[in-house]
Protein backbone atom coordinates (compact mmCIF):
# COMPACT_ATOMS: atom_id res chain seq x y z
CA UNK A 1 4.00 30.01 -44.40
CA UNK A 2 0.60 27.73 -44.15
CA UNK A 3 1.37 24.38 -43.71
CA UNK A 4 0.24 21.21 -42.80
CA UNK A 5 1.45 17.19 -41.82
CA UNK A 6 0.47 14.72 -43.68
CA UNK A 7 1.09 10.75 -44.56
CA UNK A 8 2.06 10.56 -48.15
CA UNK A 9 -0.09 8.35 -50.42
CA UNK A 10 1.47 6.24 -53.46
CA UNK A 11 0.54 6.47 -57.01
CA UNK A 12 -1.82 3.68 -57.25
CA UNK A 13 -3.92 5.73 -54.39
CA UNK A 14 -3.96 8.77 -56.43
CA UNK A 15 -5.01 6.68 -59.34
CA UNK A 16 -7.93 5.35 -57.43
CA UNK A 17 -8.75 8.71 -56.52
CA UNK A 18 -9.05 10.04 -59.79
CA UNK A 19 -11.33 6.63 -60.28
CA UNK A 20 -13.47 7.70 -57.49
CA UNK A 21 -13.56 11.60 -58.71
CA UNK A 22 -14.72 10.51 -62.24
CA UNK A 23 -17.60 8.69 -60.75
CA UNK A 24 -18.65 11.44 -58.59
CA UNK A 25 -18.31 13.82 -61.95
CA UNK A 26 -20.57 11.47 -64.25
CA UNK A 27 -23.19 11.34 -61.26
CA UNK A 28 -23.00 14.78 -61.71
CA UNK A 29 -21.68 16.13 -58.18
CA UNK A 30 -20.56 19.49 -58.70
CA UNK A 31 -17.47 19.79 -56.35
CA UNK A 32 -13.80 22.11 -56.59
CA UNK A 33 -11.76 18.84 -56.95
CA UNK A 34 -8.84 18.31 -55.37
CA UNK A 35 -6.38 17.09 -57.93
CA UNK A 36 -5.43 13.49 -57.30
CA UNK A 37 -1.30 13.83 -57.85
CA UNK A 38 -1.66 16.48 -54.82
CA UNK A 39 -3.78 14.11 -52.62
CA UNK A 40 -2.51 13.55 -48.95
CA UNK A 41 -3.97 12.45 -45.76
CA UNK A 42 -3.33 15.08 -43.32
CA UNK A 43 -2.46 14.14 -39.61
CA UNK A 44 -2.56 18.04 -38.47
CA UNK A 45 -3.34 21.32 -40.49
CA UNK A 46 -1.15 23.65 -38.84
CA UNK A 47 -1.79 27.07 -40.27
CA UNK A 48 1.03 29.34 -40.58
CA UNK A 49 4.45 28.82 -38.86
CA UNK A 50 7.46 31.29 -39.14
CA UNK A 51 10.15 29.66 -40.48
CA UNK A 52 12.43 28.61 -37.37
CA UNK A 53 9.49 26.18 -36.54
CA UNK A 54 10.53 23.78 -39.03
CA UNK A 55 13.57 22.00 -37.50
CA UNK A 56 11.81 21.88 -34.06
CA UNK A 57 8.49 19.99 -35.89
CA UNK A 58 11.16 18.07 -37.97
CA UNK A 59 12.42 16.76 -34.43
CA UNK A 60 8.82 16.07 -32.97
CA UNK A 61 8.43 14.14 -36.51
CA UNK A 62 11.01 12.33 -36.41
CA UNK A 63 10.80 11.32 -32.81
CA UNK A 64 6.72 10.02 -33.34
CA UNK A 65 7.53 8.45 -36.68
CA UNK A 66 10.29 6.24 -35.06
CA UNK A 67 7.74 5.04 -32.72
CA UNK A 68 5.34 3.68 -35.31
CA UNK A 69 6.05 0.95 -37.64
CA UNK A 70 4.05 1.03 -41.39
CA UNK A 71 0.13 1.48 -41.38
CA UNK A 72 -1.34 -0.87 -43.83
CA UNK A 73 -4.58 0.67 -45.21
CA UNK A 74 -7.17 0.56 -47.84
CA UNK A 75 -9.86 2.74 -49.19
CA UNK A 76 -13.30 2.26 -47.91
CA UNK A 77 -15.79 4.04 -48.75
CA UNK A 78 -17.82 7.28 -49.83
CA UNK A 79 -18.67 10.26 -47.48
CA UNK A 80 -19.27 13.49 -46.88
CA UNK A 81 -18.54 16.47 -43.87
CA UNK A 82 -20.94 17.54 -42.38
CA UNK A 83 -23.46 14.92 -43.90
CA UNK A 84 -24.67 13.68 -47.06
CA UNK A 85 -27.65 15.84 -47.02
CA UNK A 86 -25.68 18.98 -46.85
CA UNK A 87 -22.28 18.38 -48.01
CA UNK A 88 -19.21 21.27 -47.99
CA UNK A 89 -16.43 17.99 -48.17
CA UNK A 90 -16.66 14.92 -50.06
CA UNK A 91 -14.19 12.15 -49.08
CA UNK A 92 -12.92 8.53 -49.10
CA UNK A 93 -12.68 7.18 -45.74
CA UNK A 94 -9.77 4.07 -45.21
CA UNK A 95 -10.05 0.82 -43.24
CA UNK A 96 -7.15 -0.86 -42.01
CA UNK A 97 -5.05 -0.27 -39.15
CA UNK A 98 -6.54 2.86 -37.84
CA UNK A 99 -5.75 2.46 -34.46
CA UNK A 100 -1.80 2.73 -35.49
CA UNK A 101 -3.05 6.18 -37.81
CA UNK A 102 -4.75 7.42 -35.00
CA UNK A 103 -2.11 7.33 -32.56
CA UNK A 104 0.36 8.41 -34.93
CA UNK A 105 -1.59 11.54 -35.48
CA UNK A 106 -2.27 11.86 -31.54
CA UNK A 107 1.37 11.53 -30.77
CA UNK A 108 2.04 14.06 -33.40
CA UNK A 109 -0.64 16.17 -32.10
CA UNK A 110 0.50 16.17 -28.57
CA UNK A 111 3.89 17.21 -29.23
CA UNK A 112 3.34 20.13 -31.11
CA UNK A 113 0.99 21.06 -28.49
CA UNK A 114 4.30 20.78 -25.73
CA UNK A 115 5.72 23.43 -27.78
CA UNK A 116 3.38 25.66 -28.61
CA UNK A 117 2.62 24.79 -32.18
CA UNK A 118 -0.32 26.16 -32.73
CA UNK A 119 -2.40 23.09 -35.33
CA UNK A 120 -6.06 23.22 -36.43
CA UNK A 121 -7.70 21.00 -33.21
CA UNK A 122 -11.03 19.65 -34.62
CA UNK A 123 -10.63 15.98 -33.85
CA UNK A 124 -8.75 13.71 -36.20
CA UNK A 125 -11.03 11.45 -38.26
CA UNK A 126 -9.13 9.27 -40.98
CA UNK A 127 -9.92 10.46 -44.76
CA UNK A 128 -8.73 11.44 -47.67
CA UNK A 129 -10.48 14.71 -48.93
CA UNK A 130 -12.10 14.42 -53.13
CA UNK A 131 -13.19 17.52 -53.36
CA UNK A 132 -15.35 20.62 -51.93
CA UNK A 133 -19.08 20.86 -52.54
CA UNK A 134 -19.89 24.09 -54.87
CA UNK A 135 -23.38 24.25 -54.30
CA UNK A 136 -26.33 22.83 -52.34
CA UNK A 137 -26.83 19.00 -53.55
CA UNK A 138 -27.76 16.24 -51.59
CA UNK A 139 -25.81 13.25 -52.20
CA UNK A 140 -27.21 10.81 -49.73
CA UNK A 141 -28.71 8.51 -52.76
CA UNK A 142 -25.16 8.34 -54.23
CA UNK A 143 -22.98 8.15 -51.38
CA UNK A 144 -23.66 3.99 -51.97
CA UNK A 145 -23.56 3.67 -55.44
CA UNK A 146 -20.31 4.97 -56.10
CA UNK A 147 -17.81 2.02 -56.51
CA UNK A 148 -14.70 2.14 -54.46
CA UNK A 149 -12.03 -0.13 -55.10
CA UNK A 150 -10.95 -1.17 -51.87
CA UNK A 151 -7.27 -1.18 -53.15
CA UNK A 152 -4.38 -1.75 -49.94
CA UNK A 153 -1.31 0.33 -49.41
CA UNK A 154 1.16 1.10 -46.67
CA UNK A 155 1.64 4.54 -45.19
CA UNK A 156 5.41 4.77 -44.86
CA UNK A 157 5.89 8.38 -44.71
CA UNK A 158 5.37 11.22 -42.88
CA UNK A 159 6.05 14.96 -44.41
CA UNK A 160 5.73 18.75 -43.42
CA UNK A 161 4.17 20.35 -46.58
CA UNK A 162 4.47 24.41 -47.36
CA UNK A 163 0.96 24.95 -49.17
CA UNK A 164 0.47 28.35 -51.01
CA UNK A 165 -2.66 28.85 -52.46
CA UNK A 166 -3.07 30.53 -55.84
CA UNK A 167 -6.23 30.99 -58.13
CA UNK A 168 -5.09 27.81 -59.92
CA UNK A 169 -5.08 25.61 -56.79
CA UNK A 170 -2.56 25.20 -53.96
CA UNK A 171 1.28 24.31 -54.71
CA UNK A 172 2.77 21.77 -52.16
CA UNK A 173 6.34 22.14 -51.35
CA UNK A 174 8.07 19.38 -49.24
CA UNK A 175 9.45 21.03 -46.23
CA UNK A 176 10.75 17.72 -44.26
CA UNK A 177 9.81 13.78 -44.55
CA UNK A 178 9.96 11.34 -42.37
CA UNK A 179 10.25 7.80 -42.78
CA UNK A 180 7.89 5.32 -40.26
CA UNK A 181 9.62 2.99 -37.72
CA UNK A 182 13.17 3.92 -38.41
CA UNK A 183 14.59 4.83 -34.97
């Protein structure tokens, strides 16, 4: 099953995100959007894991997540992987307390690795994902223009998600959550 771990983002986020997707659509970016209700911000993309992985990443889950009290963040701003010139990913980057995301994703990160849980290892860099570029544009004049309201929330939760993909976009299924600080 392909899965990934993520930090769960409240409704007011996702609303914001739709905000920030409308923009982007009346600027005319052409992009496969991620829909807003599914919107996460993923800690480690782990591929597929056989089944009798999930209590053992449920342990190294709840073992990090005790060690980290809420993250307070907020959406920043606009950007775009690999650059605005020649975007595949547009994205809204978050401000906050990023130091307590990033080790929370390193912690999370270096226990799978103890047990040989295989996880995508590009390095982790704090966004949430809007949508994926369809065709050559260059969006370096708009990456500024589009307003983002720079709206604060607390990360409180972290989940292992089942994602199967199907022609009409991926369907998340909650495999375990975690609650932040609670030892």
């Amino acid at each position: 099953m392909r899965t990934f771990i993520s930090l769960e983002l409240p409704i007011e986020i996702k609303t914001g995100i739709r905000e920030i997707q409308d923009q982007l659509r009346k600027a005319g970016v052409q992009a496969r959007w991620v829909k807003p209700e599914l919107s996460h911000l993923t800690l480690a993309f782990l591929g597929s894991i056989t089944p009798d992985k999930i209590e053992t990443i449920g342990k190294i889950l709840k073992e990090t997540a005790s060690q980290i009290t809420l993250i307070r963040l907020k959406l920043s701003k606009i950007g775009c992987f690999p650059n605005p010139a020649r975007p595949r990913i547009i994205f809204v980057s978050l401000e906050g307390e990023l130091d307590k995301l990033n080790l929370l994703a390193t912690k999370i990160r270096k226990e799978l690795k103890k047990v040989n849980i295989y996880f995508d290892e590009k390095p982790f860099l704090s966004h949430i994902t809007l949508g994926r570029i369809k065709r050559k544009q260059n969006l370096s004049h708009l990456i500024e223009e589009i307003q983002v309201k720079k709206v604060e929330f607390v990360a409180n939760q972290v989940t292992l998600t089942q994602s199967t993909l199907t022609t009409s976009g991926p369907i998340y299924k909650e495999l375990k959550s975690i609650l932040l600080g609670i030892k």
